[in-house]
C-alpha atoms as a PDB file:
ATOM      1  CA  UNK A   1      15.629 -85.379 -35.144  1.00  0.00           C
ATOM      2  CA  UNK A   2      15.046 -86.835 -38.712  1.00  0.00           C
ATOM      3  CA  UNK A   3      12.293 -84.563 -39.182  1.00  0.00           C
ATOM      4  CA  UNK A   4      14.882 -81.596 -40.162  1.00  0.00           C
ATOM      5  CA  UNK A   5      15.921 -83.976 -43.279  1.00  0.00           C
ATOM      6  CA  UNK A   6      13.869 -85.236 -46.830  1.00  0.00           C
ATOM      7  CA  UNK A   7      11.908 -88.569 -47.008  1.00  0.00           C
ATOM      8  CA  UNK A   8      14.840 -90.273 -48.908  1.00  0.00           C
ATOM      9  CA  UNK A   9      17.796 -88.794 -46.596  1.00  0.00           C
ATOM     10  CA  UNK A  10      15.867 -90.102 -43.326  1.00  0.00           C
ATOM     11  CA  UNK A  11      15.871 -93.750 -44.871  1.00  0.00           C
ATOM     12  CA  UNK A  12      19.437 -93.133 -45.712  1.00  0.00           C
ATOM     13  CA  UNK A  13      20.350 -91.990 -42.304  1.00  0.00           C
ATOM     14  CA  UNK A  14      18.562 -94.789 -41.401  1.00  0.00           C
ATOM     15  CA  UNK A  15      20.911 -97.304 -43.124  1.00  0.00           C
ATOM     16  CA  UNK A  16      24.061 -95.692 -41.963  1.00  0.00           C
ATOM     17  CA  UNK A  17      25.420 -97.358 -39.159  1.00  0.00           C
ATOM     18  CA  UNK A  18      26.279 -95.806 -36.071  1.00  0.00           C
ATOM     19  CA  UNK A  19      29.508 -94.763 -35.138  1.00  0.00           C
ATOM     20  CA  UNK A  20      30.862 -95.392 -39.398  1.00  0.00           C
ATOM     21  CA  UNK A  21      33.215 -93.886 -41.352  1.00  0.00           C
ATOM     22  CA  UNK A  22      31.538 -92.121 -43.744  1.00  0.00           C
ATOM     23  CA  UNK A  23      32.182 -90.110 -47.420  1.00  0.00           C
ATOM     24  CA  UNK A  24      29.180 -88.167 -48.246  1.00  0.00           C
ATOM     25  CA  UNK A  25      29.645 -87.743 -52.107  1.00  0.00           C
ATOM     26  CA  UNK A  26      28.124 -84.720 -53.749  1.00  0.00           C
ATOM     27  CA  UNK A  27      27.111 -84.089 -50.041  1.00  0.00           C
ATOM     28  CA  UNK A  28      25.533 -80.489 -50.769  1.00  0.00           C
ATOM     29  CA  UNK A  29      24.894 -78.137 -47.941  1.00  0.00           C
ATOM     30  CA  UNK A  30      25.721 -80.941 -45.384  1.00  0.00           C
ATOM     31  CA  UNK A  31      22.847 -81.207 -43.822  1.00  0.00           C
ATOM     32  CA  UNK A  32      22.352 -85.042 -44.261  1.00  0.00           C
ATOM     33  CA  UNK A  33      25.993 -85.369 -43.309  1.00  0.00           C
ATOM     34  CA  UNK A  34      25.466 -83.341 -39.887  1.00  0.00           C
ATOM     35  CA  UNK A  35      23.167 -85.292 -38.712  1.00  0.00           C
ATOM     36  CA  UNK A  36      25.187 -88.586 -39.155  1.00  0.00           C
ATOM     37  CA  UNK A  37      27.806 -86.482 -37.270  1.00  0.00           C
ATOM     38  CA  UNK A  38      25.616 -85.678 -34.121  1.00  0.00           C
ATOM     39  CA  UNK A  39      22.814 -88.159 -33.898  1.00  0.00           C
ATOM     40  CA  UNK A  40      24.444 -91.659 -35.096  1.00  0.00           C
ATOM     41  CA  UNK A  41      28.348 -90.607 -34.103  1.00  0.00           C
ATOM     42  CA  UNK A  42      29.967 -90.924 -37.235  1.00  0.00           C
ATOM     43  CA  UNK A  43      33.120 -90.133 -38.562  1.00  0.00           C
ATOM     44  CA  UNK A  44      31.750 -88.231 -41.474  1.00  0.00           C
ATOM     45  CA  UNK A  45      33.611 -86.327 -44.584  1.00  0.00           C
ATOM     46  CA  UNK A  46      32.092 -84.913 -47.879  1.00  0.00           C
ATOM     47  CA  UNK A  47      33.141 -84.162 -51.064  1.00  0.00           C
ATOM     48  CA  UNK A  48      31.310 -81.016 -53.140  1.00  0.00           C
ATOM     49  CA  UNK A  49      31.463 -80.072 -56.443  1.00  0.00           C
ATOM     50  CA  UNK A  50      29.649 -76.271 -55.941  1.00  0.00           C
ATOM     51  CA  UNK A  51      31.430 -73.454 -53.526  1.00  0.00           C
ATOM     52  CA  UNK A  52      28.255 -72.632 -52.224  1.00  0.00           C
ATOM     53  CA  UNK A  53      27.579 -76.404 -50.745  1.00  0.00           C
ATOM     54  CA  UNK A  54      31.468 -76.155 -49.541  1.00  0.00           C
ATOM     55  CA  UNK A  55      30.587 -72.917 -47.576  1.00  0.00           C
ATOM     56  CA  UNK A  56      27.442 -74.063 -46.080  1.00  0.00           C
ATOM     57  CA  UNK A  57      29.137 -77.327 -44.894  1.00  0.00           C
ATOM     58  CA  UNK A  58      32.377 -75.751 -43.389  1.00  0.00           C
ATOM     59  CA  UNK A  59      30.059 -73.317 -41.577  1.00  0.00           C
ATOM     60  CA  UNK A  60      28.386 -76.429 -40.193  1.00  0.00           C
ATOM     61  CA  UNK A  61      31.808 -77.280 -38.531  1.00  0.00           C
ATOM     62  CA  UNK A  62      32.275 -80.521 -41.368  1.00  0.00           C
ATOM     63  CA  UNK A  63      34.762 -81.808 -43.128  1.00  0.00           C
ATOM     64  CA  UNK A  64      34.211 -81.047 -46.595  1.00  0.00           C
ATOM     65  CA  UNK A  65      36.350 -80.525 -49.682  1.00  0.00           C
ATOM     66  CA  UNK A  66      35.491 -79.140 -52.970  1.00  0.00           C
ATOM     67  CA  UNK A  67      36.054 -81.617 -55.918  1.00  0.00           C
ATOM     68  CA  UNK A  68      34.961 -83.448 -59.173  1.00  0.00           C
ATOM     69  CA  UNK A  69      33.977 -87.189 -57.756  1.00  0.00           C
ATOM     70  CA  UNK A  70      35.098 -88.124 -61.234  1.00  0.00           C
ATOM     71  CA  UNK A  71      38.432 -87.455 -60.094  1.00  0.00           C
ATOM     72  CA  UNK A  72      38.257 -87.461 -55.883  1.00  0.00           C
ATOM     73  CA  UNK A  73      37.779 -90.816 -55.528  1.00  0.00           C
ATOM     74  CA  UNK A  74      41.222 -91.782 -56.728  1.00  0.00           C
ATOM     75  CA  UNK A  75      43.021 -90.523 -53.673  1.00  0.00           C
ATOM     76  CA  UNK A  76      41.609 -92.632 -51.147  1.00  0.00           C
ATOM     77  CA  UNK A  77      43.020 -95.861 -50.701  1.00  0.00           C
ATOM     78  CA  UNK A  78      41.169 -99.086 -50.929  1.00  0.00           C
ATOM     79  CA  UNK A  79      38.722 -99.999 -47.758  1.00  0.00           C
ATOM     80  CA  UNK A  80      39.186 -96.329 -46.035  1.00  0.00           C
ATOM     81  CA  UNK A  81      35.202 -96.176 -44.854  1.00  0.00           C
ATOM     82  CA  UNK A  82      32.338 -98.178 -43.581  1.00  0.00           C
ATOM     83  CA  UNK A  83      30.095 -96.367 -46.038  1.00  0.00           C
ATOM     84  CA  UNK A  84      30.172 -94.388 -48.655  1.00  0.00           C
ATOM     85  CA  UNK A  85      26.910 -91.979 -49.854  1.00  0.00           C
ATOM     86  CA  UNK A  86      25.677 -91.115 -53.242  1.00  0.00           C
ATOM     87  CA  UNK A  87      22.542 -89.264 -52.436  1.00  0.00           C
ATOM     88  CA  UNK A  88      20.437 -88.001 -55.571  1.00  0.00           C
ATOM     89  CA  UNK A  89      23.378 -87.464 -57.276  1.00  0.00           C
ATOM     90  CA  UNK A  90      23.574 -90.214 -59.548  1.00  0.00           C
ATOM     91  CA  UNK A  91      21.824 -88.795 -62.743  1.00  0.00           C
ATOM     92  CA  UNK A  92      24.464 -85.989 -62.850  1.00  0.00           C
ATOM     93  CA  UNK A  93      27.206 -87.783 -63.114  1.00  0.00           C
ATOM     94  CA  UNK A  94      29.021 -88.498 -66.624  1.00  0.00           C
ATOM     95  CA  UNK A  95      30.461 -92.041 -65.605  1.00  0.00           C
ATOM     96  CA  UNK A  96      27.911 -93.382 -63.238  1.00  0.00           C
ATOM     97  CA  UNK A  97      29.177 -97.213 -63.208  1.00  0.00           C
ATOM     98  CA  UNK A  98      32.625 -96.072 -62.429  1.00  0.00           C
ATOM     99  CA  UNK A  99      31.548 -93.722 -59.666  1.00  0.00           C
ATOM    100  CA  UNK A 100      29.121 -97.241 -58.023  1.00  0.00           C
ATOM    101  CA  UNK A 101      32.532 -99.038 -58.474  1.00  0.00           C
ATOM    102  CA  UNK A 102      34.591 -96.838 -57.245  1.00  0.00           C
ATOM    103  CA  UNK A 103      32.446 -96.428 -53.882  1.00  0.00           C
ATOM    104  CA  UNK A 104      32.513 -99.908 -53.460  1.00  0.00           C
ATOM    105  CA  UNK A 105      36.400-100.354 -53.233  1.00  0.00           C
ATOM    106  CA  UNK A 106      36.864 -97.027 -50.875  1.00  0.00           C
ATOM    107  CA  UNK A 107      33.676 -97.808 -48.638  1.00  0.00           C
ATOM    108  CA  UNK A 108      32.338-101.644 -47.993  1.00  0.00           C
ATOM    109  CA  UNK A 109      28.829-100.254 -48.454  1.00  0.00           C
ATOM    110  CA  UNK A 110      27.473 -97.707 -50.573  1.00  0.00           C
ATOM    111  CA  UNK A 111      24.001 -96.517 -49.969  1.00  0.00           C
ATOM    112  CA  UNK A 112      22.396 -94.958 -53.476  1.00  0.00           C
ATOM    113  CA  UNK A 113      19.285 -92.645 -53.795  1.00  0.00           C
ATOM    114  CA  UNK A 114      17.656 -91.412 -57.055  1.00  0.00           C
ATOM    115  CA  UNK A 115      14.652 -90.566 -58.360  1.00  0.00           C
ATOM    116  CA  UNK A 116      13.011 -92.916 -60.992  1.00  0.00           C
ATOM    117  CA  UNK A 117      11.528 -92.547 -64.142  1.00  0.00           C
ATOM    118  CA  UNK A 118      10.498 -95.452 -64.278  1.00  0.00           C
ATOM    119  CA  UNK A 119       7.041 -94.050 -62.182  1.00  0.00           C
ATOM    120  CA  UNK A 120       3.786 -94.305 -64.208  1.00  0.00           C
ATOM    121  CA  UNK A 121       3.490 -90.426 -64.213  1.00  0.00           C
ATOM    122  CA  UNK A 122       6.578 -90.475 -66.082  1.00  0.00           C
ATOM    123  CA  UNK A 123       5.512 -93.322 -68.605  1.00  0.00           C
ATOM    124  CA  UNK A 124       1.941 -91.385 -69.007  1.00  0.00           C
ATOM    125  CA  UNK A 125       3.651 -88.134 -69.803  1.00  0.00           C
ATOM    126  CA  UNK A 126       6.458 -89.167 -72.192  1.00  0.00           C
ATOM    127  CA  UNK A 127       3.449 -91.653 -73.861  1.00  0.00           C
ATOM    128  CA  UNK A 128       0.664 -88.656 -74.293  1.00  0.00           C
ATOM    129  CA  UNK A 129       3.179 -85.501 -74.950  1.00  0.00           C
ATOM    130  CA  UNK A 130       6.094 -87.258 -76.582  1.00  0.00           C
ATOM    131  CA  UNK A 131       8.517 -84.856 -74.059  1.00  0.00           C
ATOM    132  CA  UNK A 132      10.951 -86.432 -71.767  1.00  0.00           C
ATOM    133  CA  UNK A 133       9.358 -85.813 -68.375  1.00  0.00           C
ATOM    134  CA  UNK A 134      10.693 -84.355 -65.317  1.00  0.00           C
ATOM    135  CA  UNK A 135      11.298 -86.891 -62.332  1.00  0.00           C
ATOM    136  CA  UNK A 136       8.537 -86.369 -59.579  1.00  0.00           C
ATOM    137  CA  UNK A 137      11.655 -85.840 -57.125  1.00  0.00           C
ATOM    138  CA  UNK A 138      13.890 -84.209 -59.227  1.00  0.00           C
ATOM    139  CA  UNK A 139      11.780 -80.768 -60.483  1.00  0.00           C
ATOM    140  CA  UNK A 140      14.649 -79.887 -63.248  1.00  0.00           C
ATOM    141  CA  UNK A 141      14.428 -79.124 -67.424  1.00  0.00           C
ATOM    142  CA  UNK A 142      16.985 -81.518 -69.327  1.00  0.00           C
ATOM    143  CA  UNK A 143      18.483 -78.382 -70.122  1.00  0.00           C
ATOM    144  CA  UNK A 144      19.408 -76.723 -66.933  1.00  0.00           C
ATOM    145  CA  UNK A 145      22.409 -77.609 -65.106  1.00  0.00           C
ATOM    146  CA  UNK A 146      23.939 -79.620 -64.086  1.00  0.00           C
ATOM    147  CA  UNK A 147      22.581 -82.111 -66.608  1.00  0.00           C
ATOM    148  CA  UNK A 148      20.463 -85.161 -65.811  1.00  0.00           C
ATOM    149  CA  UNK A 149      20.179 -88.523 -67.259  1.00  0.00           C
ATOM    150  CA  UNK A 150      17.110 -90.173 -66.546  1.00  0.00           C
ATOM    151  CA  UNK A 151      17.289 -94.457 -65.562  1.00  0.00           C
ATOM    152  CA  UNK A 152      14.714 -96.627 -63.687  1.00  0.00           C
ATOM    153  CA  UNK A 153      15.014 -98.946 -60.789  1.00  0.00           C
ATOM    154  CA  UNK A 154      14.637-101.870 -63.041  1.00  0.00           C
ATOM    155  CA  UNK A 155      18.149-100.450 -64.678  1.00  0.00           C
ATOM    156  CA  UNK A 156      19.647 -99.701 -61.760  1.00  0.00           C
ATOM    157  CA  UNK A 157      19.202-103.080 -60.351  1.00  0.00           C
ATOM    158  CA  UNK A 158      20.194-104.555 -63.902  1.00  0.00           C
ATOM    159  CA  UNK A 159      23.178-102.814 -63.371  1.00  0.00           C
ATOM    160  CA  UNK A 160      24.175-103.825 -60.342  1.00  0.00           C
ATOM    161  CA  UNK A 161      23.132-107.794 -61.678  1.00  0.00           C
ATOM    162  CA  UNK A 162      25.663-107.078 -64.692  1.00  0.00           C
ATOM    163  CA  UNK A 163      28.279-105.576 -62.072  1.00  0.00           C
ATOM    164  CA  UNK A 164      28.315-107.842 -59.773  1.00  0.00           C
ATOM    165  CA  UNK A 165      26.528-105.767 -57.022  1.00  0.00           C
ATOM    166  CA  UNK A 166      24.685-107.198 -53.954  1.00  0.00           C
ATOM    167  CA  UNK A 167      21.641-104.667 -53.014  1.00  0.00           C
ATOM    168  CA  UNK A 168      21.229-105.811 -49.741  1.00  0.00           C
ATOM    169  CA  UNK A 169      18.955-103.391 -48.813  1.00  0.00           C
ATOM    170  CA  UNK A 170      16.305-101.379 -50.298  1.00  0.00           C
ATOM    171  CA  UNK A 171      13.482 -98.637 -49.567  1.00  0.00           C
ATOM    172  CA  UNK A 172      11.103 -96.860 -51.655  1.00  0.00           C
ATOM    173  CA  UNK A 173       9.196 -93.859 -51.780  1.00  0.00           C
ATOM    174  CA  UNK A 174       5.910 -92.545 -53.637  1.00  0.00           C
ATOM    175  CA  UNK A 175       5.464 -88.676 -52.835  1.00  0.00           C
ATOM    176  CA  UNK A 176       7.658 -88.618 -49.752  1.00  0.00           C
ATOM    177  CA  UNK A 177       5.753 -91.428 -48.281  1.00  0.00           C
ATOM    178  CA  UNK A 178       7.397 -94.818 -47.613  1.00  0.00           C
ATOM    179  CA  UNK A 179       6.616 -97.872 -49.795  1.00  0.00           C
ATOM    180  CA  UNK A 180       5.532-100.651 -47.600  1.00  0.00           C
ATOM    181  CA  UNK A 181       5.168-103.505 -49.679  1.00  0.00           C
ATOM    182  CA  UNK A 182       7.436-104.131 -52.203  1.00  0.00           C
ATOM    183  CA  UNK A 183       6.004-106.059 -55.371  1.00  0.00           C
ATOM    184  CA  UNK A 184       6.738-106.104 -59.395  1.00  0.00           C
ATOM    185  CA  UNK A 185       5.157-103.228 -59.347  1.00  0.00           C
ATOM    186  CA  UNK A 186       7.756-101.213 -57.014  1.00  0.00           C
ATOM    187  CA  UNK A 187       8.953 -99.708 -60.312  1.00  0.00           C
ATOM    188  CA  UNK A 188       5.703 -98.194 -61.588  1.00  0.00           C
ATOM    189  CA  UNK A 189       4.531 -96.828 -58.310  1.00  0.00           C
ATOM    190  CA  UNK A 190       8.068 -95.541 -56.888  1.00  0.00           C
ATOM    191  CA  UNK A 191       8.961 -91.887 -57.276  1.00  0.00           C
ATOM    192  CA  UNK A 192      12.457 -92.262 -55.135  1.00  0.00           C
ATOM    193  CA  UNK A 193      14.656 -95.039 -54.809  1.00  0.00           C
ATOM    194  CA  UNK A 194      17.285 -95.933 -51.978  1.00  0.00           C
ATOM    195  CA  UNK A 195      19.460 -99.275 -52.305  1.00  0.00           C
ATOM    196  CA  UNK A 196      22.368-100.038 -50.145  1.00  0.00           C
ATOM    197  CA  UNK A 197      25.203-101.855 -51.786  1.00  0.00           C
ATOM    198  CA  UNK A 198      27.902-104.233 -51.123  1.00  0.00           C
ATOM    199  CA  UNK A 199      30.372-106.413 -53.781  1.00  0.00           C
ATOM    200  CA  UNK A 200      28.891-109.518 -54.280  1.00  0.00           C
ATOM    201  CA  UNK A 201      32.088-111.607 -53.468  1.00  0.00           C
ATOM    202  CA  UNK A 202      32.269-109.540 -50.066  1.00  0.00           C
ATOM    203  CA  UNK A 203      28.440-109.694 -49.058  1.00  0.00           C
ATOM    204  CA  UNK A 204      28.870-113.870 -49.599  1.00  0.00           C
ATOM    205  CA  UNK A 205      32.594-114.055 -48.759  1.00  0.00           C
END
């Protein structure tokens, strides 16, 4: 049952098709990446950076391997899954925009999740205290690892405008609950963001 996972890793689960091949990147203890496995008959592999997530995935019975995804991605050839994951793991990475592109020539869909500063909380605080504010999904100091860097919807789908990114689906969150209706005003009330991704030239092609 989705129950067992987060608000933003039962939308993502959601978007995954059944029966994919899928790359769960940064794919922590595994437990999104077991449930792909037994409820929507995937094909599923991970890659983890921390020994800890590769333990708790391999006693799972999954296919994970440890590994930088600054450097993993490199030996997979082009087209090898269906989908590729980047759950909540975007604002750790050092070379974000290489990671999105590098998902989308692997995988023909990526699905993204983040949290977003761009939530009024987050404007109130950093306006009133003049402090960089933590993420309402993502508890953590700047100066605990691993490091964040903090973006907003609005930049992530600038991004993907500048890239040459289709989002071709999306789903938002405000405190674990689902966002409804999305408006102008998806940015301000969002805490959580999930976009699934294709090439532009392949989404139209």
């Amino acid at each position: 049952m989705t129950d067992s996972l987060r608000p933003d890793l039962r939308i993502v689960a959601d978007f995954v098709p059944a029966g994919a091949k899928v790359l769960d990147l940064g794919c922590g203890d595994g437990l999104l990446l077991e449930y792909l496995v037994h409820h929507k008959g995937v094909a599923g592999r991970g890659i983890e950076l921390s020994e800890t997530g590769v333990l708790a995935c391999v006693r799972r019975g999954l296919s994970v391997r440890q590994g930088d995804l600054q450097e993993g991605l490199a030996d997979y050839p082009d087209g090898s899954f269906d989908c590729v994951v980047l759950s909540q793991t975007l604002p750790f990475l050092d070379d974000p925009g290489m990671i999105i592109r590098e998902t989308l020539r692997v995988g023909s869909q990526a699905i993204v999740s983040f949290p977003n500063w761009g939530h009024w909380r987050c404007r109130l605080k950093l306006l009133f205290t003049g402090r960089i504010p933590l993420a309402s999904d993502l508890p953590q100091r700047w100066d605990e690892k691993p490091r964040w860097q903090a973006f907003t919807i609005t930049d992530f789908a600038q991004f993907c405008r500048r890239a040459g990114i289709d989002i071709t689906r999306q789903a938002y969150l405000a405190g674990g609950r689902r966002v409804h209706h999305i408006t102008r005003f998806t940015n301000l009330l969002s805490t959580t963001a999930v976009f699934m991704l294709e090439n532009a030239r392949r989404s139209r092609g």
